[in-house]
C-alpha atoms as a PDB file:
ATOM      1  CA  UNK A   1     -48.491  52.680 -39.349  1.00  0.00           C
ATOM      2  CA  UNK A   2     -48.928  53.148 -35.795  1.00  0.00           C
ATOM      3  CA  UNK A   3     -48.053  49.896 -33.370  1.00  0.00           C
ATOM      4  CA  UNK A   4     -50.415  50.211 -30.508  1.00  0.00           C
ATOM      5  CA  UNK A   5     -48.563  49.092 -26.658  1.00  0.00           C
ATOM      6  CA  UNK A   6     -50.450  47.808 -23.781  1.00  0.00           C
ATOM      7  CA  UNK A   7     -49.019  48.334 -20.485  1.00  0.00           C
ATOM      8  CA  UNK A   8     -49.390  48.711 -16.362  1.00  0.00           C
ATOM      9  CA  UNK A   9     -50.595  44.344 -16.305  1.00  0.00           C
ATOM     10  CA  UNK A  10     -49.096  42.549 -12.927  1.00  0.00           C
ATOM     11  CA  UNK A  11     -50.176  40.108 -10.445  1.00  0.00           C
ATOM     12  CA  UNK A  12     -52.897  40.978  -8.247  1.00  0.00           C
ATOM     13  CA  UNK A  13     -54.973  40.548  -5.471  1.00  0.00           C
ATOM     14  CA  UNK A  14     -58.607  39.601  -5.770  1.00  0.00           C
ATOM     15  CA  UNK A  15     -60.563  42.631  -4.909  1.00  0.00           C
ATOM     16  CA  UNK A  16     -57.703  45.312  -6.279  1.00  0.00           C
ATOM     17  CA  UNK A  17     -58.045  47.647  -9.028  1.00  0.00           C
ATOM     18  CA  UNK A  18     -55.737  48.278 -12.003  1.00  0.00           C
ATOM     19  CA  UNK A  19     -54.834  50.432 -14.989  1.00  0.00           C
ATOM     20  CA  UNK A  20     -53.770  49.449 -17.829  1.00  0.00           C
ATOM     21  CA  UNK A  21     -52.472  52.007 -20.399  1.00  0.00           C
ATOM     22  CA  UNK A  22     -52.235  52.040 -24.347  1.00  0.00           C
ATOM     23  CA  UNK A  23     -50.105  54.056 -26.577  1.00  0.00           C
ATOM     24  CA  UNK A  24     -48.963  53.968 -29.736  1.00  0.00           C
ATOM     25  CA  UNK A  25     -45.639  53.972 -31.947  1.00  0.00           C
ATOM     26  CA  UNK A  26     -45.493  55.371 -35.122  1.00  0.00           C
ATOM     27  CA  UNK A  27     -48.203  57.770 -35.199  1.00  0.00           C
ATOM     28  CA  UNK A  28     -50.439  58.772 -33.286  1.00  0.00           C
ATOM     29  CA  UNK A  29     -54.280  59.028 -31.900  1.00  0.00           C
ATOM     30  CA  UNK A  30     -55.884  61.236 -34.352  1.00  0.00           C
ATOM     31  CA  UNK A  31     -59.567  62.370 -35.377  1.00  0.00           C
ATOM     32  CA  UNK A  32     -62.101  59.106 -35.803  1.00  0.00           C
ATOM     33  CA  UNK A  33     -59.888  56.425 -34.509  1.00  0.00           C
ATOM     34  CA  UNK A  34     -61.219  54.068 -32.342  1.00  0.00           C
ATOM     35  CA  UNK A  35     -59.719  52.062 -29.537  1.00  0.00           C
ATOM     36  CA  UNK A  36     -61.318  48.884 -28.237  1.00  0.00           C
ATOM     37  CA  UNK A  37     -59.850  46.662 -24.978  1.00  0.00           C
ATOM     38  CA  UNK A  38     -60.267  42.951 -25.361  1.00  0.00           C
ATOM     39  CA  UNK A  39     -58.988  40.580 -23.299  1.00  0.00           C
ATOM     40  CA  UNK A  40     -58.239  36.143 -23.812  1.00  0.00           C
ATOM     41  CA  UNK A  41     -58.841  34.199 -20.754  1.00  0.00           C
ATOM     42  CA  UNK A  42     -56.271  30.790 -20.317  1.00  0.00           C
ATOM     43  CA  UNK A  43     -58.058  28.247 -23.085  1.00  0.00           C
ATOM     44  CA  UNK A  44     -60.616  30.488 -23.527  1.00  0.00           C
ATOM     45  CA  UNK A  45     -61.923  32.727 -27.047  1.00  0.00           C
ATOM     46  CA  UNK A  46     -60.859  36.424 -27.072  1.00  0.00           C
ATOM     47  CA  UNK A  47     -63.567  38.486 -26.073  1.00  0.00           C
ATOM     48  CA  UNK A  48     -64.350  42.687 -26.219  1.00  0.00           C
ATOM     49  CA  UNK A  49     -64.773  44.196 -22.944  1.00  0.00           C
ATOM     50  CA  UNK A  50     -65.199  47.795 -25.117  1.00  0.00           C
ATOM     51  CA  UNK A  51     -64.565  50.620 -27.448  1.00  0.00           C
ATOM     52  CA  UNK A  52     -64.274  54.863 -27.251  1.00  0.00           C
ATOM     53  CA  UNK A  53     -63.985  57.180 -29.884  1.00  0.00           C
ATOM     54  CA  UNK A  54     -60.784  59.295 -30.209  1.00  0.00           C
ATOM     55  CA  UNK A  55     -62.333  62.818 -31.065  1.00  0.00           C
ATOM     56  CA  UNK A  56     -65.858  61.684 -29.700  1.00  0.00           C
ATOM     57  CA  UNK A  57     -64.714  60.443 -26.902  1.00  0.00           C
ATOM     58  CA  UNK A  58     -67.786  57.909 -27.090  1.00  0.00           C
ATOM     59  CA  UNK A  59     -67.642  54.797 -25.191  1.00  0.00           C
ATOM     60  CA  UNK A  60     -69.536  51.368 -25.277  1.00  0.00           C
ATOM     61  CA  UNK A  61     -68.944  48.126 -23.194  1.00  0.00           C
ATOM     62  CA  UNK A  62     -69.874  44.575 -23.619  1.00  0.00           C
ATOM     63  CA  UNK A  63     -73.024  43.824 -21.587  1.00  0.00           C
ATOM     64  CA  UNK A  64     -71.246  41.557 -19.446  1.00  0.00           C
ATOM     65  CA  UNK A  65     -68.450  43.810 -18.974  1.00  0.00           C
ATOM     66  CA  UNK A  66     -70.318  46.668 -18.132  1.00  0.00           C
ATOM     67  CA  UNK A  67     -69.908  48.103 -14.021  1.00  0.00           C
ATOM     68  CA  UNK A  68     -66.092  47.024 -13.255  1.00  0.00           C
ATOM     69  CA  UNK A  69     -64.254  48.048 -15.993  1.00  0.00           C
ATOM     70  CA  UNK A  70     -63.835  51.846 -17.252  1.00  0.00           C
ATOM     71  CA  UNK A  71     -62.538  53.338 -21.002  1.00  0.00           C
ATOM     72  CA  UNK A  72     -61.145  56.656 -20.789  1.00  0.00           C
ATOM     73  CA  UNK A  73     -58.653  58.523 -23.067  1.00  0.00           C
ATOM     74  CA  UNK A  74     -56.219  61.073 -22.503  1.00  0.00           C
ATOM     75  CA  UNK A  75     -56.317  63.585 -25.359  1.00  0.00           C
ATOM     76  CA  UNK A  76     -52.573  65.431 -24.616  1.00  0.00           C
ATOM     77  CA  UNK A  77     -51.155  62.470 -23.133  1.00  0.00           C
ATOM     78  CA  UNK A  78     -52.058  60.837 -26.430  1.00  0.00           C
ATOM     79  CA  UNK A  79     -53.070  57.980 -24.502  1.00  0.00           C
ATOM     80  CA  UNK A  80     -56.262  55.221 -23.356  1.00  0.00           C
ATOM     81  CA  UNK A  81     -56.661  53.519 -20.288  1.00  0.00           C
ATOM     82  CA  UNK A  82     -58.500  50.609 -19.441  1.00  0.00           C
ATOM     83  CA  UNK A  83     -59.070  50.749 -14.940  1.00  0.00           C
ATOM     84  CA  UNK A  84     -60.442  47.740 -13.718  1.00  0.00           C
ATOM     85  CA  UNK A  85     -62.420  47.570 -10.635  1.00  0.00           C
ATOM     86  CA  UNK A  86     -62.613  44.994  -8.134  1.00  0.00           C
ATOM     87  CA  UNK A  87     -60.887  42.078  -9.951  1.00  0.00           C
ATOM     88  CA  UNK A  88     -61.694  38.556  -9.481  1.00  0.00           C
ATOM     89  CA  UNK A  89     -59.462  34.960 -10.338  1.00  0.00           C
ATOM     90  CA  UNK A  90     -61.813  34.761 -13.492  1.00  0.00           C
ATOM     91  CA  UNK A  91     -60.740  38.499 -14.572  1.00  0.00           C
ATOM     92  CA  UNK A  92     -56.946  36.494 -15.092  1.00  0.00           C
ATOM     93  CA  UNK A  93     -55.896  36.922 -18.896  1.00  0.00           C
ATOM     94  CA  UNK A  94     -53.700  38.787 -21.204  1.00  0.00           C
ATOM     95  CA  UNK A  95     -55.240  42.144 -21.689  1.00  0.00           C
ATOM     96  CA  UNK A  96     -55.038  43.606 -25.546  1.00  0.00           C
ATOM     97  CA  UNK A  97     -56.012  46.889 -27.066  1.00  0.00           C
ATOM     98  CA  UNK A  98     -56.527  47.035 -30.833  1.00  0.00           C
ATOM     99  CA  UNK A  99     -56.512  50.921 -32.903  1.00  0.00           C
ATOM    100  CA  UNK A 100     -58.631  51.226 -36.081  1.00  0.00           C
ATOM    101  CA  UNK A 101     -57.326  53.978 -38.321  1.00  0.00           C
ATOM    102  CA  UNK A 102     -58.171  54.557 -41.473  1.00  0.00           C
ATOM    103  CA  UNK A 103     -59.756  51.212 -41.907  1.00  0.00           C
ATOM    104  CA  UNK A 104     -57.655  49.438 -40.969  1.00  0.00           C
ATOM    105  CA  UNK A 105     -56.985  47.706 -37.172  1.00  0.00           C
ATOM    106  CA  UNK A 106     -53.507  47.773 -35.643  1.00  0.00           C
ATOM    107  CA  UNK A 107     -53.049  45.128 -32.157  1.00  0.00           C
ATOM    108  CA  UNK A 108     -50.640  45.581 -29.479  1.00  0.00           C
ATOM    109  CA  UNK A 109     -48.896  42.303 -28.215  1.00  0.00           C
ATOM    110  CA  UNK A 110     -50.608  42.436 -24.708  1.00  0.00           C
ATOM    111  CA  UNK A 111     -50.520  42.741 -20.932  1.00  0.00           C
ATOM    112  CA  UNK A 112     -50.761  39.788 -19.155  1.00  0.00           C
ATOM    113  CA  UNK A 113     -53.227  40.485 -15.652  1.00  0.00           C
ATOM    114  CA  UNK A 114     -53.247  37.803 -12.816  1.00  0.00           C
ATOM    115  CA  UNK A 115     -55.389  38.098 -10.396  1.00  0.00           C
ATOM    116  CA  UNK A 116     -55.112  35.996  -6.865  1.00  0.00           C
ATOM    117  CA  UNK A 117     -57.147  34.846  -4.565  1.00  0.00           C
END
């Protein structure tokens, strides 16, 4: 089964971008999968920011995500990325990408992002 890895999360300034990548152990990225970015705010629910589409290459965003923050996947470097734009103190939280495969949906352990003021 693959294990899906988040990475590229740091400390911050407000206003800065980032990139955070996701790749996976134990398998690989193939055909239908889908990859979705979520992220969990300090005392606050997990929520989705958005999905793409391995082959398809399809993405959708949470409404209130939508504008700052950017799916994209790298086909040969077997990879997705999730850039942020123009982070704010609120934007602070551990950063997770889940793969479903076959049906079933695979978590990494998460990136923690800070982001100063």
């Amino acid at each position: 089964q693959v294990q899906p890895a988040e990475s590229g999360g740091g400390v911050v300034q407000a206003g800065d971008s980032l990139t955070l990548s996701c790749s996976v152990s134990g398998g690989t990225f193939v055909g239908d999968d889908m990859v979705a970015w979520y992220r969990q705010a300090p005392g606050k629910e997990r929520e989705v920011i958005g999905t793409i589409t391995w082959d398809a290459d399809s993405r959708h965003y949470a409404d209130s995500m939508r504008g700052r923050f950017t799916i994209y996947r790298n086909y040969h470097e077997n990879r997705a990325w999730l850039h942020m734009n123009g982070l704010k103190p609120e934007d602070t939280g551990i950063y997770y990408c889940n793969v479903q495969q076959n049906g079933v949906v695979y978590w990494g352990r998460g990136a923690q992002v800070t982001v100063s003021s």
